[in-house]
Each structure stands twice: as C-alpha cells, then as structure tokens.
Protein backbone atom coordinates (compact mmCIF):
# COMPACT_ATOMS: atom_id res chain seq x y z
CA UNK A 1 -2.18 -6.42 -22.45
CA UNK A 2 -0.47 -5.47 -20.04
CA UNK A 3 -1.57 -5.89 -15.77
CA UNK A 4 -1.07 -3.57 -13.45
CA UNK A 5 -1.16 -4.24 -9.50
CA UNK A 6 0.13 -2.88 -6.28
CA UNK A 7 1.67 -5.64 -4.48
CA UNK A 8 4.04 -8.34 -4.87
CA UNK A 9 1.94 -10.94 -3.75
CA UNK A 10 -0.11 -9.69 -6.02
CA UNK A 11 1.85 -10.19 -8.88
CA UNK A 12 2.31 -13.57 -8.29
CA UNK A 13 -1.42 -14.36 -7.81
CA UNK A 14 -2.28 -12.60 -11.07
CA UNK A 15 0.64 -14.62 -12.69
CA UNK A 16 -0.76 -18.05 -11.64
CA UNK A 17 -4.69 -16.86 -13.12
CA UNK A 18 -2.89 -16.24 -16.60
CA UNK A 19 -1.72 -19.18 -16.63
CA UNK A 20 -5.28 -20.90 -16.24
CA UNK A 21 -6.69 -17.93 -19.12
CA UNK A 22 -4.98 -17.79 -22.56
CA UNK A 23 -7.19 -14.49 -22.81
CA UNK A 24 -5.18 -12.80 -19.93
CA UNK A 25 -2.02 -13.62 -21.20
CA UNK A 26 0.09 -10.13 -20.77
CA UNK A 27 2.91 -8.69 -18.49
CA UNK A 28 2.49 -7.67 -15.12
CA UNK A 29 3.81 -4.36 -13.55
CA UNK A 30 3.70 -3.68 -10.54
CA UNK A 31 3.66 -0.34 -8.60
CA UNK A 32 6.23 -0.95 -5.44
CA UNK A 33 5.49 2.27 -3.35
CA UNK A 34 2.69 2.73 -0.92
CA UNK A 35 1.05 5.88 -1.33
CA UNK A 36 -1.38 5.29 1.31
CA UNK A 37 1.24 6.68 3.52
CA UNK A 38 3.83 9.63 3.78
CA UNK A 39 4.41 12.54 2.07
CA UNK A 40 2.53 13.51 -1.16
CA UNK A 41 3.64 17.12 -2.11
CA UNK A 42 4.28 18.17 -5.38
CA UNK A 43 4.95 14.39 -5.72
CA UNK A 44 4.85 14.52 -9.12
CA UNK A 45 7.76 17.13 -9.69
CA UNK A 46 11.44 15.88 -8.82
CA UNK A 47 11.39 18.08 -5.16
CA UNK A 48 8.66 15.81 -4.01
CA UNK A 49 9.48 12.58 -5.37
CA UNK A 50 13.34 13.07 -3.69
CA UNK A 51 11.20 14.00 -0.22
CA UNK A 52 9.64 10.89 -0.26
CA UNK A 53 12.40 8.65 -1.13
CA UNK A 54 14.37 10.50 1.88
CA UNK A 55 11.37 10.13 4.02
CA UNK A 56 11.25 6.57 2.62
CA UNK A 57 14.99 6.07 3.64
CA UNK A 58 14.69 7.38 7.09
CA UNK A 59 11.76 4.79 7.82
CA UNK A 60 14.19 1.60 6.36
CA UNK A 61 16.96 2.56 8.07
CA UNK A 62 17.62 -0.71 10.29
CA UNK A 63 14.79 -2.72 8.49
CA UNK A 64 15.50 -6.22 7.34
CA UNK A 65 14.84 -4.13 3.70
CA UNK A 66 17.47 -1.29 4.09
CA UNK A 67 18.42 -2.05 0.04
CA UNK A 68 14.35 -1.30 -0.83
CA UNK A 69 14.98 2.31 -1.68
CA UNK A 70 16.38 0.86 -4.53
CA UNK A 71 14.81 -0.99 -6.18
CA UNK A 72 11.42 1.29 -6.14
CA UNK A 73 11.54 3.14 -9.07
CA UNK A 74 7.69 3.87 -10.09
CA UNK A 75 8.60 6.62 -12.13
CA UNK A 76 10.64 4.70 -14.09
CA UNK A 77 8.04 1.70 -14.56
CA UNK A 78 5.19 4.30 -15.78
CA UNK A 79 7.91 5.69 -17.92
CA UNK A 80 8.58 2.54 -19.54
CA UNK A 81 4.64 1.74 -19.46
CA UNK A 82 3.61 4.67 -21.94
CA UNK A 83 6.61 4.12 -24.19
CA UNK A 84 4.99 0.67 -24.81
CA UNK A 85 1.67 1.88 -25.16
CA UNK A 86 2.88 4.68 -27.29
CA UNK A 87 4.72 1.94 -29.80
CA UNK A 88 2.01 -0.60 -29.42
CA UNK A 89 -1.29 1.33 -30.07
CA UNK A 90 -3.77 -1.92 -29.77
CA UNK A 91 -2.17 -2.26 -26.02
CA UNK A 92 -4.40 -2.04 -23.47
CA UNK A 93 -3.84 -1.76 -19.46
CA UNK A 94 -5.86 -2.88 -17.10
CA UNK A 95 -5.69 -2.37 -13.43
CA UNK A 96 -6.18 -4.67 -10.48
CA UNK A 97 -7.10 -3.17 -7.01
CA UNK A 98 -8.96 -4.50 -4.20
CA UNK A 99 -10.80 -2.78 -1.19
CA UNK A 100 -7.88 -1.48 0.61
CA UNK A 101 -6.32 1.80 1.07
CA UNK A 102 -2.80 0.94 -0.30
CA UNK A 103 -4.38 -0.28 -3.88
CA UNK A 104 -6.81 2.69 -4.23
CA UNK A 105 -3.77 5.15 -3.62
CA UNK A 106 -1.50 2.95 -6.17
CA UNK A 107 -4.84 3.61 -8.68
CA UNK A 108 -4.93 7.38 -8.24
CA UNK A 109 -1.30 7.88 -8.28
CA UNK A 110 -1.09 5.99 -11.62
CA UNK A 111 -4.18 6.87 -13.69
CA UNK A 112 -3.35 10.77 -13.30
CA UNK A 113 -0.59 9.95 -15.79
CA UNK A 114 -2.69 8.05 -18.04
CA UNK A 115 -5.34 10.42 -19.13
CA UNK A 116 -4.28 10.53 -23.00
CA UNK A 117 -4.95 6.81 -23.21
CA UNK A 118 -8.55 6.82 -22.23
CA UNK A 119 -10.33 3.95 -23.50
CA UNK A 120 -7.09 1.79 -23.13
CA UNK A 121 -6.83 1.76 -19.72
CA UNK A 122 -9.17 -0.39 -18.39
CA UNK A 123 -10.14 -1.24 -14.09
CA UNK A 124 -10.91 -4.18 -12.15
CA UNK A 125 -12.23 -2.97 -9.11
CA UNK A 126 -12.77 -5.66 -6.55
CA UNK A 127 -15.06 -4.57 -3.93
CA UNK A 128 -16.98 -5.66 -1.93
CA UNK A 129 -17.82 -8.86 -3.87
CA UNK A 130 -17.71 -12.48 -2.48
CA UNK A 131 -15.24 -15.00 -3.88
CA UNK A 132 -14.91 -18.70 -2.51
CA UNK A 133 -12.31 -19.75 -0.63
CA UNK A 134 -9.85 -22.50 -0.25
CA UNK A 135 -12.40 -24.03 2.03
CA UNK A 136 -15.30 -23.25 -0.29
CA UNK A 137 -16.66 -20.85 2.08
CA UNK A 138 -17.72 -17.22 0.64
CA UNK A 139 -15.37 -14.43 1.73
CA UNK A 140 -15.16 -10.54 0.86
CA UNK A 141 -11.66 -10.16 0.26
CA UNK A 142 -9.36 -7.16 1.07
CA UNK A 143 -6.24 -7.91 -1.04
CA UNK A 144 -5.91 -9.63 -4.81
CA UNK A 145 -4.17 -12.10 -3.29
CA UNK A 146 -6.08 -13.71 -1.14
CA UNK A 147 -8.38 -14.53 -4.03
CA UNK A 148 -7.84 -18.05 -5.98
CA UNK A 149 -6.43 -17.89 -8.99
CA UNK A 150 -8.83 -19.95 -10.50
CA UNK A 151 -11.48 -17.27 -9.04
CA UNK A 152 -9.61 -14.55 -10.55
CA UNK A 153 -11.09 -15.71 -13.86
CA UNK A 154 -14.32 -14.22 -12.77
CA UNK A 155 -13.04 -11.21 -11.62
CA UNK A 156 -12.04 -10.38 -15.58
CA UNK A 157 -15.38 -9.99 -16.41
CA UNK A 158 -15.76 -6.68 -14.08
CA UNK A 159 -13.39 -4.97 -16.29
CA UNK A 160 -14.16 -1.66 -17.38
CA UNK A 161 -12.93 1.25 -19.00
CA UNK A 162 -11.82 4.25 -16.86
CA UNK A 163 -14.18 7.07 -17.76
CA UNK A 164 -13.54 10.39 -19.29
CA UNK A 165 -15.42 11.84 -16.27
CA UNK A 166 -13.26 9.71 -13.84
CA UNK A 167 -10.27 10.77 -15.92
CA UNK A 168 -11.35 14.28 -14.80
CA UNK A 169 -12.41 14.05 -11.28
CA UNK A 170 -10.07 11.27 -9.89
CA UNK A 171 -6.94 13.27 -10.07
CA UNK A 172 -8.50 16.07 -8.65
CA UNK A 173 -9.21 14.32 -5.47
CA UNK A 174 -5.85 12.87 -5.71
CA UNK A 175 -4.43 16.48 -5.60
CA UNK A 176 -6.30 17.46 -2.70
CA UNK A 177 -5.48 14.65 -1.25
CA UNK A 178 -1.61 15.20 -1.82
CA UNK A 179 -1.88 18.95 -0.66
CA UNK A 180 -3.86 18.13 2.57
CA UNK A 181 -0.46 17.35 4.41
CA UNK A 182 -1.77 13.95 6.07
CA UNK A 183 0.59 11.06 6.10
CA UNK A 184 -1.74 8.29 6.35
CA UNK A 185 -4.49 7.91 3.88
CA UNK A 186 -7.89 5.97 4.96
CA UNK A 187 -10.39 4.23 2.56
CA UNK A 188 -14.28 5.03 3.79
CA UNK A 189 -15.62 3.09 1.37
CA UNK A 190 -15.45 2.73 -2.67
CA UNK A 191 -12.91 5.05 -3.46
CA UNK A 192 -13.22 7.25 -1.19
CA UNK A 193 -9.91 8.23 0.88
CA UNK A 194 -9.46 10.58 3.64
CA UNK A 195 -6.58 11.93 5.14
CA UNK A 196 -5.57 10.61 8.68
CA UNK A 197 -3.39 11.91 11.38
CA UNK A 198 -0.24 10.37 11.51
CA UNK A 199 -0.60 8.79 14.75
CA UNK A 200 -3.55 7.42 12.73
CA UNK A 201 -2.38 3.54 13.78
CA UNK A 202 -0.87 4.19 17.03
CA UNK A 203 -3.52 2.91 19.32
CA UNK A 204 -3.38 -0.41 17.28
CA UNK A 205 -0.02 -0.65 18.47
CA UNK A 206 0.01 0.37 21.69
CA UNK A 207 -3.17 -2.41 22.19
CA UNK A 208 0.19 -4.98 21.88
CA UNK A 209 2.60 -3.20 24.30
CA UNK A 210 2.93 -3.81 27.94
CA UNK A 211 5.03 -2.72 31.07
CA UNK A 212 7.33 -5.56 30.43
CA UNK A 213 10.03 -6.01 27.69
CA UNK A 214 8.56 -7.81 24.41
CA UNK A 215 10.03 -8.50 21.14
CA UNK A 216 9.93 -5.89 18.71
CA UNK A 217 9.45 -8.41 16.19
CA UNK A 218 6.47 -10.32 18.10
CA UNK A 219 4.85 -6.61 19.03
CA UNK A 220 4.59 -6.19 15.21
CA UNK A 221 3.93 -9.35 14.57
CA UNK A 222 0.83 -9.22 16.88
CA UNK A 223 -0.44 -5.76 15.93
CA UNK A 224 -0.48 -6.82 12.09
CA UNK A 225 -2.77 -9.64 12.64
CA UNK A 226 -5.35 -8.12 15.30
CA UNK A 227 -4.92 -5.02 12.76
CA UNK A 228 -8.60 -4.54 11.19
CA UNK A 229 -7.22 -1.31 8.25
CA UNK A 230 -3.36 -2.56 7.62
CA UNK A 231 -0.72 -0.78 7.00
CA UNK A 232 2.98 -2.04 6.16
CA UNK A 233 5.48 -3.49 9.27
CA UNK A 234 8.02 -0.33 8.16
CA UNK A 235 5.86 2.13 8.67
CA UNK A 236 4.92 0.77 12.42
CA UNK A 237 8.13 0.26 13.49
CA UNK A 238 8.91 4.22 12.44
CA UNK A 239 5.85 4.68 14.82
CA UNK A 240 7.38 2.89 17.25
CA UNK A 241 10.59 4.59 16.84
CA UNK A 242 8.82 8.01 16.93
CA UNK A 243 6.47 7.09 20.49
CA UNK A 244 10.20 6.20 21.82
CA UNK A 245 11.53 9.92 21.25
CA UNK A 246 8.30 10.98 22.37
CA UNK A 247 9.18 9.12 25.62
CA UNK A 248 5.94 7.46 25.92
CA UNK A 249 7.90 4.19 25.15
CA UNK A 250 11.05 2.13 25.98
CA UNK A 251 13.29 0.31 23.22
CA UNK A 252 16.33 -1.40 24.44
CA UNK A 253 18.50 -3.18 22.44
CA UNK A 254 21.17 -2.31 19.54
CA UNK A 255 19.26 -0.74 16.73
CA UNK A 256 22.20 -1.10 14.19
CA UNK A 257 21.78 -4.75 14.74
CA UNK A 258 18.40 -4.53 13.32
CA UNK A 259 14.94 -5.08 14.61
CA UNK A 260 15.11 -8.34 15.80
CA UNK A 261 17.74 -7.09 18.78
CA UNK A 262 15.40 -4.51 19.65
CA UNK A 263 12.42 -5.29 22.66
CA UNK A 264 10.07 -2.74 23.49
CA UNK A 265 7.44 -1.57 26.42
CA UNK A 266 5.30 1.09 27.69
CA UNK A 267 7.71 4.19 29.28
CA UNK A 268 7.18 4.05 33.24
CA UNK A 269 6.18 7.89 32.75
CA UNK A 270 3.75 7.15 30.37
CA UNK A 271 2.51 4.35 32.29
CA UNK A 272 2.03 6.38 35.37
CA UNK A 273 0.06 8.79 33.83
CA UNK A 274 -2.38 6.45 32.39
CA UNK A 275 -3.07 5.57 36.10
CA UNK A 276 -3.60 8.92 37.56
C-alpha cells in the first residue's frame, strides 16, 4: 500500500495512524508542490513544468526556503510511484485529501497520470465530516492534520475506488482548469475548483497593513491566522512584493537579508486615495 498526501504535516500525521493500524501499514509519498496556485500550462510537458519551477523560483527568492526548488521533484515521485505499481501488481494507492483547495489540486494533478491503474487507486476524501478533537469537542476539519491519529482510523473506512467515470471527467476539469490562465485556484465546495484572480488574497492582506511600519513577518503572521481559505506564507509575501511595485505599498528594509529585515505599510499615495 502505498499513501499518498499533499502536505508535510500530513505525512507525519498519517505516519503516527499506521502506527496505531497494522492494516495501514505502507509508505507515504507525498506531493510537495501546490497546485492551487501559479501557472498550470501545458504543465504536463517539460515547457510548462520549467515555467513553473521559474515562477516557483522567483516567489522563494529571499524566503527562509530559497533551497525548496530543490527538493520538489513531483515528477520524479509519480515516476517512481508507477514503476512500483508496475513491479508490484497487488499494490494499491490510496489518496488522502481534505476540504481544502491545495489537496483537491494535489488530487487532480496526480490521478490524471493514474488512469491505467483504475481499481488500484483508491480515495479518502475527507469532507465535510466531524472528527473529535483533542478536547473531545466535534470539529469539521480543513487539513489531514489536524485530525488525531487515533481518529484517522475511522477515516480508512471512507476509502473508495476512483471511478472509471471520475477517471474520465476529473482530468478534464483539470485541463480546463490549467488552460483558464488563473493563478489561484478556489474550492466551492466538494471538488469543485474555480479559477481566481490573482489578487484573489490581497484584501486578506491588506486587512493586516497600516500607515505605520510593521513587521513583515508579524503582517504574515497575522493574515495567516485571521485567513478563512489559506494559502501558503510564499505566495503572500510575492503579493506583497508585487502591491510594492504597484506602489500601493511601502517595504523598507534589506531584502537580501531576508524577510525578517523587511517592515511593511500602506503607500501614502495609496492611502490618500482611499480617503478621497
């Protein structure tokens, strides 16, 4: 068996709920990109894939994860997964996601390659069901991780096989999806995505930004937790970044010192305006 998820965190819950479930037992993958933003065309063909990993590059550049690039290889990990389940033909996959935007992506991306292993490749789809809490308190979790692993032992019983008819209209909507030109990807509801603009999150951050100096750091720090649909601290400080060359913000600070010498606040222009 082998487990496929979309996080880190992830990987480390589903690790601790085989450990409680000798029927689990397996590997676990894990699919590092986030497709539920940035550029999807022709992602599939070696033009595409190299436009994302540039676009990918731009966005780390200063990051506290500038040596990320390298280490995402998702190509290579689905290359690696159908060799195995080519030389181990009673291996089955399954794959985790929960009710968020990032997993659902991860899911289409993925299962468009796995079409001639139907009735191998199994999903756990965790939505909008209820799972107890540290505190014993019922709670509709948005990420694997936040589950128990203890509770994750009655998630295994939702697993399923992806469909032949899934297996035909899935990665159909995936295409349109990647030929729509959006760079942020929103989840309505089951799995359901839409294409966003790609100033899609800005008024989240701008909520945390005043007319005086802050922290970089503490402005993303504060927009991630008041954020209701997430989205990954790289991609908002590109935002951030981009509203700056816009001029509708002020950075200050050394940028090749990284993030944490950088403060931030509304651009007196843009201020002004907002006024008038």
């Amino acid at each position: 068996m082998i487990h496929i998820v979309f996080e880190t965190a992830n990987v480390n819950a589903l690790q601790q709920a085989i450990e409680l479930d000798e029927s689990l037992q397996g590997t676990v993958a894990e699919i590092k990109d986030d497709y539920a933003v940035g550029p999807l065309g022709d992602i599939y063909e070696t033009e595409g894939y190299q436009a994302r990993r540039d676009w990918w590059k731009n966005l780390l550049e200063y990051s506290p994860y500038t040596e990320q690039i390298n280490l995402v290889d998702d190509k290579l990990t689905v290359h690696q997964l159908l060799k195995q389940l080519d030389e181990e033909p009673e291996t089955e996959v399954w794959i985790w996601m929960a009710q968020n935007a990032h997993d659902v992506c991860g899911y289409y991306w993925l299962m468009s390659q796995l079409k001639e292993y139907q009735g191998r490749v199994q999903v756990l789809y965790l939505n909008n069901l209820p799972f107890i809490n540290e505190k014993g308190q019922l709670f509709y979790p948005s990420y694997l991780h936040e589950i128990q692993p203890k509770e994750f032992l009655k998630a295994k019983k939702l697993a399923r096989p992806i469909t032949l008819s899934e297996f035909e209209v899935d990665p159909d909507e995936w295409k349109k999806l990647c030929q729509d030109g959006s760079f942020v990807r929103f989840l309505e509801g089951g799995k359901k995505i839409t294409g966003k603009e790609l100033n899609f999150f800005d008024k989240d951050i701008l909520a945390h930004i005043t007319g005086e100096f802050q922290k970089l750091n503490k402005i993303i720090s504060n927009t991630l937790s008041k954020m209701k649909v997430k989205t990954g601290d790289v991609f908002l400080v590109w935002r951030i970044r981009e509203m700056v060359a816009e001029g509708k913000l002020e950075a200050a600070g050394d940028w090749n010192k990284g993030w944490k010498e950088i403060t931030v606040k509304t651009a007196a222009a843009a201020a002004t305006a907002e006024t008038v």
